[in-house]
Structures are given as C-alpha cells and as structure tokens.
N, C-alpha and C. Protein backbone atom coordinates (compact mmCIF):
# COMPACT_ATOMS: atom_id res chain seq x y z
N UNK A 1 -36.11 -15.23 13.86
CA UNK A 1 -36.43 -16.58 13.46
C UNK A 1 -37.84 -16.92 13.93
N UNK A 2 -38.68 -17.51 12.81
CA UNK A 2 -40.12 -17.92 13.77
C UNK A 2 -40.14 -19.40 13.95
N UNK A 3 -40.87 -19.41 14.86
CA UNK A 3 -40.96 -20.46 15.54
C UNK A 3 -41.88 -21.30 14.63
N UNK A 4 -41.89 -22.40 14.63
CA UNK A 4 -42.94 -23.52 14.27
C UNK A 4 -44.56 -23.58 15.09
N UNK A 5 -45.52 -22.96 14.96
CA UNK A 5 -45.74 -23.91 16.74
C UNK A 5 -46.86 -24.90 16.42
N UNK A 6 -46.91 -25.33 15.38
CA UNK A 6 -46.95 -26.84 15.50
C UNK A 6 -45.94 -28.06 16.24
N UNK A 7 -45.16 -27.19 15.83
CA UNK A 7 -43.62 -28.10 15.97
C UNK A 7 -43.23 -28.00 17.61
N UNK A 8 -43.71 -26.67 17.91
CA UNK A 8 -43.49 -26.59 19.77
C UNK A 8 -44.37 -27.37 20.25
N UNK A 9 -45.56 -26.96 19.21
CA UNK A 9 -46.91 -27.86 20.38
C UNK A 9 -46.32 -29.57 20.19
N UNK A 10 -46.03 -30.05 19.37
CA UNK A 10 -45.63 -31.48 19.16
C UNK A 10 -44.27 -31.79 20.53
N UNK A 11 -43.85 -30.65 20.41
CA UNK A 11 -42.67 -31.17 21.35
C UNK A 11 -43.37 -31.18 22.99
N UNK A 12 -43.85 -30.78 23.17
CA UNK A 12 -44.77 -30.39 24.49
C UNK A 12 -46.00 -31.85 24.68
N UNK A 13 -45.79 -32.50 23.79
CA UNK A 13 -46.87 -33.20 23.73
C UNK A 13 -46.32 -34.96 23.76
N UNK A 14 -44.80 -34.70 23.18
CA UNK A 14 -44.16 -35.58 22.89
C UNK A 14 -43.40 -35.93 24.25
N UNK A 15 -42.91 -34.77 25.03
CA UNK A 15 -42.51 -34.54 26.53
C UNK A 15 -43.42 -35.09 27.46
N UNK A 16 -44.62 -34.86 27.11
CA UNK A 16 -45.88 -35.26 28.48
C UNK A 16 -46.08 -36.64 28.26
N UNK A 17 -45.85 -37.04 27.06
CA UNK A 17 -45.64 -38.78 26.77
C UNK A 17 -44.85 -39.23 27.04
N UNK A 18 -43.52 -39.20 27.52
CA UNK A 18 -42.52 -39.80 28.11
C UNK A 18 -42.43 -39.66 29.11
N UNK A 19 -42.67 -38.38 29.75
CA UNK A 19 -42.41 -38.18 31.02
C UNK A 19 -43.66 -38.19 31.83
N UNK A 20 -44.49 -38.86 31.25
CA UNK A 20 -46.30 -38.93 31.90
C UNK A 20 -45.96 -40.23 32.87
N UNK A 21 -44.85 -41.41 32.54
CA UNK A 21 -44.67 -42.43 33.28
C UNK A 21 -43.26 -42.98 33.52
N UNK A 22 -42.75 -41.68 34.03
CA UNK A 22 -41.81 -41.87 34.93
C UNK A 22 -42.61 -41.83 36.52
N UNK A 23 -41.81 -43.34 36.68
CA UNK A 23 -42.35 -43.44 38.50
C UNK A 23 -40.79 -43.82 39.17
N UNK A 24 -41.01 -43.73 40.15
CA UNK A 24 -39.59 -44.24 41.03
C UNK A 24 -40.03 -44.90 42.31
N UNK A 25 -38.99 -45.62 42.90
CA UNK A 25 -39.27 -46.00 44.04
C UNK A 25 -37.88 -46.15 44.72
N UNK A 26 -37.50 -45.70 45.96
CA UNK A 26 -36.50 -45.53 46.89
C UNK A 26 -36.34 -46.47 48.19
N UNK A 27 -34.71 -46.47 48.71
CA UNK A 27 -34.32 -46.93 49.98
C UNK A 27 -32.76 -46.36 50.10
N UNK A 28 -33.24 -45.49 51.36
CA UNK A 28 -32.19 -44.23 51.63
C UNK A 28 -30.17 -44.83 51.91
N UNK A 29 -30.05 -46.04 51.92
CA UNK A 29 -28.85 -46.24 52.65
C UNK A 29 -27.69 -46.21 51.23
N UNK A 30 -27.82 -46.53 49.90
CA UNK A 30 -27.40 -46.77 48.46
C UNK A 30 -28.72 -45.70 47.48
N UNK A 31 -28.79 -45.09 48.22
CA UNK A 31 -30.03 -44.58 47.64
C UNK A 31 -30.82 -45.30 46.14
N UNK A 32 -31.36 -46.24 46.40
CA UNK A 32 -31.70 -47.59 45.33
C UNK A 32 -33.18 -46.57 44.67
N UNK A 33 -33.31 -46.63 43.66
CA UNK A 33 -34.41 -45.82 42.99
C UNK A 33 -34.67 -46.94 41.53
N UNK A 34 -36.41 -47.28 41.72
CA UNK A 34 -36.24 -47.96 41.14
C UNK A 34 -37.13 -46.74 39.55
N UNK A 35 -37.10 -46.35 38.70
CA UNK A 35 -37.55 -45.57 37.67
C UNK A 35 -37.95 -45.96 36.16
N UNK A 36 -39.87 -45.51 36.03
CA UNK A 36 -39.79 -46.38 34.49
C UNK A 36 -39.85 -45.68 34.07
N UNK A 37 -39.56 -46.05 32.57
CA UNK A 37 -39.68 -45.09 31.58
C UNK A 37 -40.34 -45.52 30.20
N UNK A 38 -41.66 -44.59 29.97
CA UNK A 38 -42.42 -45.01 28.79
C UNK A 38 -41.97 -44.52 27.51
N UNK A 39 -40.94 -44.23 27.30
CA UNK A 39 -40.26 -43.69 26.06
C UNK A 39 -38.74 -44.05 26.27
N UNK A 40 -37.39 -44.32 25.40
CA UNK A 40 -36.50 -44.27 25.21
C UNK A 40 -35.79 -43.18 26.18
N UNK A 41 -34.43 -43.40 27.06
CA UNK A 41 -33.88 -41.46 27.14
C UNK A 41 -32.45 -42.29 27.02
N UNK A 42 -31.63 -41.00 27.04
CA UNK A 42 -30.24 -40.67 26.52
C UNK A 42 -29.59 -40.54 28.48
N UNK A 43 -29.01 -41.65 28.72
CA UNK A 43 -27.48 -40.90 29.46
C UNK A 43 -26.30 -41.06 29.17
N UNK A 44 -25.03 -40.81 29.63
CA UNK A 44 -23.76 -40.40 28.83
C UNK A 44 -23.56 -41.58 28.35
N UNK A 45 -23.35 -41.77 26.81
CA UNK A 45 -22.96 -43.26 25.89
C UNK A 45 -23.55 -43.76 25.30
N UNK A 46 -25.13 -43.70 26.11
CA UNK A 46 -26.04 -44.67 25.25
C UNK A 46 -27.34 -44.73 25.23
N UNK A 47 -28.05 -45.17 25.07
CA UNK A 47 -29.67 -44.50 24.99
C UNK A 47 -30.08 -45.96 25.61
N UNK A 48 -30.94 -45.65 26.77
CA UNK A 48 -31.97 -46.80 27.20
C UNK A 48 -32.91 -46.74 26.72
N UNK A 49 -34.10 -47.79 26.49
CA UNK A 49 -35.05 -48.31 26.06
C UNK A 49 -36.02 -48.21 27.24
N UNK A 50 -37.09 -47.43 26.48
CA UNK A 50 -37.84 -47.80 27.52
C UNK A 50 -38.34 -48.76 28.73
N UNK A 51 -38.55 -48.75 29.50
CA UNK A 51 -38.40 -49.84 30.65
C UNK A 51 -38.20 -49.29 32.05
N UNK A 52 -38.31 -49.67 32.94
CA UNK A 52 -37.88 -49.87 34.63
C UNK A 52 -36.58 -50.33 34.93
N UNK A 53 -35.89 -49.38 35.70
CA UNK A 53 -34.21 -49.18 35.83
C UNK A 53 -34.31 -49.09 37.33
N UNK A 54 -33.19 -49.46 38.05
CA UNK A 54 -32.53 -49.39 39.09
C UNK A 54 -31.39 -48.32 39.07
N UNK A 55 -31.89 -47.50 39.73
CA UNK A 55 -30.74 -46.15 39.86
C UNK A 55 -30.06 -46.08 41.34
N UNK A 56 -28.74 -46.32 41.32
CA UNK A 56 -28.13 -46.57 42.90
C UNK A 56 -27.00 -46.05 43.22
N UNK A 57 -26.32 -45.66 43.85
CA UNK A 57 -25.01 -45.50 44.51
C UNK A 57 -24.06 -46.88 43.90
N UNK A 58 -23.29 -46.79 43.16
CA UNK A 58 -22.49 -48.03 42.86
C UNK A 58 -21.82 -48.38 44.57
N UNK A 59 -21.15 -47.36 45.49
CA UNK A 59 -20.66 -47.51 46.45
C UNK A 59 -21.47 -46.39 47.24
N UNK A 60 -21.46 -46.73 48.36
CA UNK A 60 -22.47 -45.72 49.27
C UNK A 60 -21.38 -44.78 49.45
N UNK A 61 -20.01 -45.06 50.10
CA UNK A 61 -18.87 -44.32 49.88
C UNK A 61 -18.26 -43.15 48.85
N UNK A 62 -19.14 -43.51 47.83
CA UNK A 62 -18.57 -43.05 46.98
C UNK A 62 -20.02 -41.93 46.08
N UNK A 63 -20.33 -40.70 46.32
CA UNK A 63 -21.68 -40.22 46.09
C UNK A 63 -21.59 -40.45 44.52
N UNK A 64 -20.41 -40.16 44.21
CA UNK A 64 -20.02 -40.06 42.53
C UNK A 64 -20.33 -40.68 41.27
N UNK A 65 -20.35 -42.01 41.90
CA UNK A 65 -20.51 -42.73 41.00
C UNK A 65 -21.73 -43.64 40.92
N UNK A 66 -22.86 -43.37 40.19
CA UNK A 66 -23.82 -44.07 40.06
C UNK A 66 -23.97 -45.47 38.84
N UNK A 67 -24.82 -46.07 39.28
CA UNK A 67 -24.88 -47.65 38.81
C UNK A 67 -26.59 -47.34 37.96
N UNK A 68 -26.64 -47.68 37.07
CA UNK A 68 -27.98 -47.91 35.92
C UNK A 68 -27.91 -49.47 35.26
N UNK A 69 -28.91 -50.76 36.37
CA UNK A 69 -29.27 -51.96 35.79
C UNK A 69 -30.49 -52.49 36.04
N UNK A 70 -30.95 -53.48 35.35
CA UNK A 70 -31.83 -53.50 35.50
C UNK A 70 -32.67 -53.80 36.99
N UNK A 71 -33.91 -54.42 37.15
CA UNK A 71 -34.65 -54.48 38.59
C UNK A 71 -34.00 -55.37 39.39
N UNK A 72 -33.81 -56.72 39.10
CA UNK A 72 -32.60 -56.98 40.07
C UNK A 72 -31.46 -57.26 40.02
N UNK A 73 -30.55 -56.38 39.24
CA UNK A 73 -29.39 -55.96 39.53
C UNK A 73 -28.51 -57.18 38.65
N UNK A 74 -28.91 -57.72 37.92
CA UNK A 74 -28.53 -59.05 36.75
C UNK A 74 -27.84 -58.57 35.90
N UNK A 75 -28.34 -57.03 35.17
CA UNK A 75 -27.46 -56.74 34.04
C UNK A 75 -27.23 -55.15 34.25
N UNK A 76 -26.37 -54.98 34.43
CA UNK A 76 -25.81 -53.34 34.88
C UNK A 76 -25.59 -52.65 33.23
N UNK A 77 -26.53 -51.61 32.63
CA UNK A 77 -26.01 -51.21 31.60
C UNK A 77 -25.24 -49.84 31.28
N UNK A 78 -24.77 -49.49 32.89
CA UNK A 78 -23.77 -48.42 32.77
C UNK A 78 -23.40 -47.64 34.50
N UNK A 79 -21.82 -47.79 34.48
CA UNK A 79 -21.59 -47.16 35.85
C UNK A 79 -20.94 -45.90 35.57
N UNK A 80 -21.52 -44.61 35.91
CA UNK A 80 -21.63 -43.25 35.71
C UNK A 80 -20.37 -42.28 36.68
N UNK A 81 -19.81 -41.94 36.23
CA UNK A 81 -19.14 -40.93 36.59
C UNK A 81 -19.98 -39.59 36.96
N UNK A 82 -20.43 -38.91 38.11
CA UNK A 82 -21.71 -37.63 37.96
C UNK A 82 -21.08 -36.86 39.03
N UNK A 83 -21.07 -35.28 38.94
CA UNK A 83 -20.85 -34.20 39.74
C UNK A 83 -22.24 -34.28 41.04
N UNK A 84 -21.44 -33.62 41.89
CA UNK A 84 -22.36 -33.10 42.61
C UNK A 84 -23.19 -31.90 42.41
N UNK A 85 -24.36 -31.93 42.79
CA UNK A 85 -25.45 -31.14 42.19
C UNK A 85 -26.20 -30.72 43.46
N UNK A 86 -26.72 -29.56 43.35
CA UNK A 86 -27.63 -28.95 44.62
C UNK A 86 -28.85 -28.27 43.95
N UNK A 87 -30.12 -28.23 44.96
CA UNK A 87 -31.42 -27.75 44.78
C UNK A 87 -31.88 -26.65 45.82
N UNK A 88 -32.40 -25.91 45.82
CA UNK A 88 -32.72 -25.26 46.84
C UNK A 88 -33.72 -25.84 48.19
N UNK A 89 -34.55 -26.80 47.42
CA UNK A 89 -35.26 -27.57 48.16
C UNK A 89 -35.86 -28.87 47.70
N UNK A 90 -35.52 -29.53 49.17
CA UNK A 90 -36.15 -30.89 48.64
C UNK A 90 -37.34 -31.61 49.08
N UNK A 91 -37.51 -32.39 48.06
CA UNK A 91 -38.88 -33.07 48.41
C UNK A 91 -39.09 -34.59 48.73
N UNK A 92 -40.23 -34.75 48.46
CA UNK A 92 -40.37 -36.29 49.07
C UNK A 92 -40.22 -37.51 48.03
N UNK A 93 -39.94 -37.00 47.15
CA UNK A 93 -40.13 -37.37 45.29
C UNK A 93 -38.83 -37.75 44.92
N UNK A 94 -38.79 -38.31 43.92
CA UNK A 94 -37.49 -38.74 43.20
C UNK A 94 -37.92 -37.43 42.23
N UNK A 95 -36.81 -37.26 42.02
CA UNK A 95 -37.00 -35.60 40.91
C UNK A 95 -35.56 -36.28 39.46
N UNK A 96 -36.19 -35.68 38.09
CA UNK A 96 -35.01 -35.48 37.38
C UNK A 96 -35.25 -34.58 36.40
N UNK A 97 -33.77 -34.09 36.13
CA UNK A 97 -34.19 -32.91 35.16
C UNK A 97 -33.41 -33.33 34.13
N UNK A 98 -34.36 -33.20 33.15
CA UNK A 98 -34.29 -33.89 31.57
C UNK A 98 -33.88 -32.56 30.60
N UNK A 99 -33.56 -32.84 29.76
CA UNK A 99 -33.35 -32.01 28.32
C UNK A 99 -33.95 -32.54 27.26
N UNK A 100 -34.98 -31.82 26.93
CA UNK A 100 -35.55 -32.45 25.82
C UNK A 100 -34.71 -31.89 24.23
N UNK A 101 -34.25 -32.93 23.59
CA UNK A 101 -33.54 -33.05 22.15
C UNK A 101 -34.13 -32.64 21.13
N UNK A 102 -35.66 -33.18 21.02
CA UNK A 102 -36.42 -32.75 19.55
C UNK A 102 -35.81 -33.67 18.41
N UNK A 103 -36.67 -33.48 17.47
CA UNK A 103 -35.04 -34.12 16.09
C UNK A 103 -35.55 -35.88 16.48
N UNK A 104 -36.22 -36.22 16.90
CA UNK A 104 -36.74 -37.57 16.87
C UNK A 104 -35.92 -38.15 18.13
N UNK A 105 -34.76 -37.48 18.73
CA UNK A 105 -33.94 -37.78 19.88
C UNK A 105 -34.59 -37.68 20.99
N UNK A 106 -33.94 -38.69 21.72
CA UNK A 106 -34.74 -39.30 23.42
C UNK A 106 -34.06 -38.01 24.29
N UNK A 107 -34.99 -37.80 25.25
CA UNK A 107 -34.73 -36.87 26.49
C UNK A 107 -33.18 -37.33 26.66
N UNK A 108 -33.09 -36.49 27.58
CA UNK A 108 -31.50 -36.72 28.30
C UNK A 108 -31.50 -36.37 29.60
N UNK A 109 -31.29 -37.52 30.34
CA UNK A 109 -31.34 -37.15 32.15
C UNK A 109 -30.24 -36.62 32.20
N UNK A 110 -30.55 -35.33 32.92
CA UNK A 110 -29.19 -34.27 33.44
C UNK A 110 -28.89 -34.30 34.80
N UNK A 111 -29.74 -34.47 35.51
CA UNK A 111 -29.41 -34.75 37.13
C UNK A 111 -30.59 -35.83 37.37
N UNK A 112 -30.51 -36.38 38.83
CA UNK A 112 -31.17 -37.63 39.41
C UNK A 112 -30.99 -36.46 40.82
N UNK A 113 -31.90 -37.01 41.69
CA UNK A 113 -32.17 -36.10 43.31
C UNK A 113 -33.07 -37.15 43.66
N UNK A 114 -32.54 -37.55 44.90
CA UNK A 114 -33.35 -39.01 45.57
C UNK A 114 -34.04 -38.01 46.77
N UNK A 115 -35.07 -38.62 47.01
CA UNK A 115 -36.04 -38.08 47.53
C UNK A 115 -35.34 -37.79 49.23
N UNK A 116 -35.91 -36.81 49.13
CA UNK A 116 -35.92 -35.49 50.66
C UNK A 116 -34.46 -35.03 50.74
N UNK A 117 -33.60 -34.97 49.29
CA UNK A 117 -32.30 -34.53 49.81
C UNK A 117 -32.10 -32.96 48.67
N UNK A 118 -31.26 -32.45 49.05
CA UNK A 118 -30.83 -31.00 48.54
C UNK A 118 -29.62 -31.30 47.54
N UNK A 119 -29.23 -32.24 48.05
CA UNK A 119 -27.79 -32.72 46.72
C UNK A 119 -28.39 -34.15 46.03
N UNK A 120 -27.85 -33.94 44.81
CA UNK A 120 -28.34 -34.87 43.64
C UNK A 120 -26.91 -34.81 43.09
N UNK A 121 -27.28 -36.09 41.68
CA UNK A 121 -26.06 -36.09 40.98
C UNK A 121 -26.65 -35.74 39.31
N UNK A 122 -25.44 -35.28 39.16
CA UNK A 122 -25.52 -34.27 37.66
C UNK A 122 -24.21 -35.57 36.90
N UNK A 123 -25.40 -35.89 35.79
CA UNK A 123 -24.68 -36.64 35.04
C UNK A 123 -23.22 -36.28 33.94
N UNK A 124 -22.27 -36.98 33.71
CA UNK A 124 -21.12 -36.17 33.18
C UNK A 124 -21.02 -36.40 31.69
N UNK A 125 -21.83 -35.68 30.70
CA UNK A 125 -21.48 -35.99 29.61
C UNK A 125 -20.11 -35.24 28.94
N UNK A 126 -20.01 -35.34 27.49
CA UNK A 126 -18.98 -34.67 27.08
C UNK A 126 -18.91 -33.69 26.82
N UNK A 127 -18.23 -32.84 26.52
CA UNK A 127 -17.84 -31.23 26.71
C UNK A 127 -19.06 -31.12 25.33
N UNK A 128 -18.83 -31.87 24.30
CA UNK A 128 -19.66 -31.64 23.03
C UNK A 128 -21.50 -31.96 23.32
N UNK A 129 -21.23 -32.87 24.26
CA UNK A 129 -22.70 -33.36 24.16
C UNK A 129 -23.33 -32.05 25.27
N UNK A 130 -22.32 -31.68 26.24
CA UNK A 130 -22.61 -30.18 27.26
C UNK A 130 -23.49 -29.03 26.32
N UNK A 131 -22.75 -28.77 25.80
CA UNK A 131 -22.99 -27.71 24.52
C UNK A 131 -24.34 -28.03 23.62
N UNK A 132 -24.73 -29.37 23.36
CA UNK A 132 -26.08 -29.46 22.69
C UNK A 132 -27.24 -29.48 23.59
N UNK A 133 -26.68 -30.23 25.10
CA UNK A 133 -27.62 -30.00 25.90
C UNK A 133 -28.16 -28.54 26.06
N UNK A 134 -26.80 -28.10 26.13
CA UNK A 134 -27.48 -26.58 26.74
C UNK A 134 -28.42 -25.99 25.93
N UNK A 135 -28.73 -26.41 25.15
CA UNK A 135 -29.29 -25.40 24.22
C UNK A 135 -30.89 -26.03 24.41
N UNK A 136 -30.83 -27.61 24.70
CA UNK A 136 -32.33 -27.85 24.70
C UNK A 136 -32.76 -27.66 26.38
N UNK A 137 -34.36 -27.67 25.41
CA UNK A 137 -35.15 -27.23 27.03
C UNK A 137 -35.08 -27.85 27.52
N UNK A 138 -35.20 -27.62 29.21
CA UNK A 138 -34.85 -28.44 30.53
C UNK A 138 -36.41 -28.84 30.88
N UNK A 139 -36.77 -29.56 31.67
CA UNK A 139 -37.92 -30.01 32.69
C UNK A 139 -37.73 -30.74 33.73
N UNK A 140 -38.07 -30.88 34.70
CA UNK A 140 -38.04 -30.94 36.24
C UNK A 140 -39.28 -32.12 36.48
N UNK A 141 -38.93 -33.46 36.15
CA UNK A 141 -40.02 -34.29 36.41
C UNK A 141 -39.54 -34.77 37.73
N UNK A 142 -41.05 -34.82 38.72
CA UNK A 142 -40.90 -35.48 40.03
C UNK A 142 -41.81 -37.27 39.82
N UNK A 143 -41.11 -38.06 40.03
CA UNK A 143 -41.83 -39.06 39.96
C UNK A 143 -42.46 -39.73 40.85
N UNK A 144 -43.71 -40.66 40.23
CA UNK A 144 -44.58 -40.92 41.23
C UNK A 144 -43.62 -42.40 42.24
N UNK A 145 -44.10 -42.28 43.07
CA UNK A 145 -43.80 -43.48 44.05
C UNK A 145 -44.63 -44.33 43.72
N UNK A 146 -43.60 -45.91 43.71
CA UNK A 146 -44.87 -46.74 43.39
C UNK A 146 -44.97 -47.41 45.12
N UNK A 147 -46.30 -48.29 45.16
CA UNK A 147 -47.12 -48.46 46.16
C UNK A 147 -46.65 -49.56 47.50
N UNK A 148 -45.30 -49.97 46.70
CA UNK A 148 -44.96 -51.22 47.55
C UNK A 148 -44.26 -51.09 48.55
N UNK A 149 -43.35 -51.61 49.98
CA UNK A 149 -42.54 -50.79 50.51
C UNK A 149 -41.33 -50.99 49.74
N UNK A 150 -39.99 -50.44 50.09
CA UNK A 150 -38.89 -50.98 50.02
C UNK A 150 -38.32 -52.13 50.07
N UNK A 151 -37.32 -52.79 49.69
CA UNK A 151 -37.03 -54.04 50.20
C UNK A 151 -36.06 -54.00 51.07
C-alpha cells in the first residue's frame, strides 16, 4: 500500500497544531491539572471543544476515577472511569499520550500522568473504540506549565 505523503505531511502538521498549545498546570493532593487545548480532542463519549479543562481526581481515594470540568469546577462535562497506567519515568510535566484519528477526527487522550509520578491514568474507552485507537498513531505531549502558583 503507498502511502500519501502529502497526506502524512498534513497529519504531522495538523498534530503540531493542536498539540503546539497544550499547557497544564498542577496541585499534588487531587492531583488538579489545569490543560488547554487549541484544537477539539475525543475522550470516552464525547469530544471537547477546544478550551482550558480542569483534570482531577473526582475522589483522592479513589485513583480511578477522574473528573473533566471546566476552570472552576461550575460545569463538570464528564466523570471517567480510567485504568491504572505506568511509565518508566517521570517528569516534572503534565504528560499525555494522544492518538491521532486523521479523517478530520480530534486526537484522543489515552492516558493523563500528573507531573513527577510513574503511574498515570489510561482512559477506558470501548472495546470498539480500543481497536480504532490502536491502529492510530500515538504521541507523548508534555505540557507547558503555566506561570502562576497553584491555588
């Protein structure tokens, strides 16, 4: 099969545009991450809109289940069911690893990793949506910290 590579170079180009402004910002106890996004992405159900999200521990108790609302916490647009996930090493960064779709379709966050830890959470889609992921390419964006402290 040959490749396009117009069509690769477009996807490579289309990737560095979305993922050129992902930033995050953290506070270790709910691990609170705040993350924008200059393009649309896909997690299990529904596609966010570009924008600045609050990514958190719904329960600190509970590593499993993560919370996606907006900056202060007014409109929650999804509480996540996610596996535990491991890295070999961690950094100081909010890290996520995306699947890029192609086909005019938004990335898809596959895991979240809050900064300086080795376990992250791996989002739980469906056995069907597993299977399309797998097939698209992965990338490993670390995002920038923004400048303010924590609250």
């Amino acid at each position: 099969m040959r490749i396009n590579k117009f069509a690769l170079l477009m996807g490579f180009v289309l990737t560095a545009i979305l993922l050129g402004e992902v930033v995050g910002h953290a506070a270790e106890m709910d691990q609170f991450t705040n993350i924008s996004f200059s393009q649309p992405v896909e997690i299990p159900g529904q596609t966010l809109p570009a924008g600045t999200y609050l990514f958190k521990l719904h329960n600190a108790d509970d590593l499993n289940l993560v919370q996606i609302s907006n900056l202060d916490g007014s409109h929650v647009y999804a509480t996540l069911l996610t596996n535990s996930t491991e890295r070999p090493e961690a950094t100081g960064e909010t890290v996520l690893v995306m699947a890029e779709q192609g086909s005019g379709k938004p990335a898809a966050i596959l895991k979240w990793f809050y900064p300086g830890r080795t376990d992250g959470h791996e989002f739980a889609y469906s056995e069907y949506e597993i299977q399309q992921l797998g097939q698209d390419r992965q990338r490993t964006i670390v995002a920038k910290e923004h400048a303010e402290a924590a609250d």
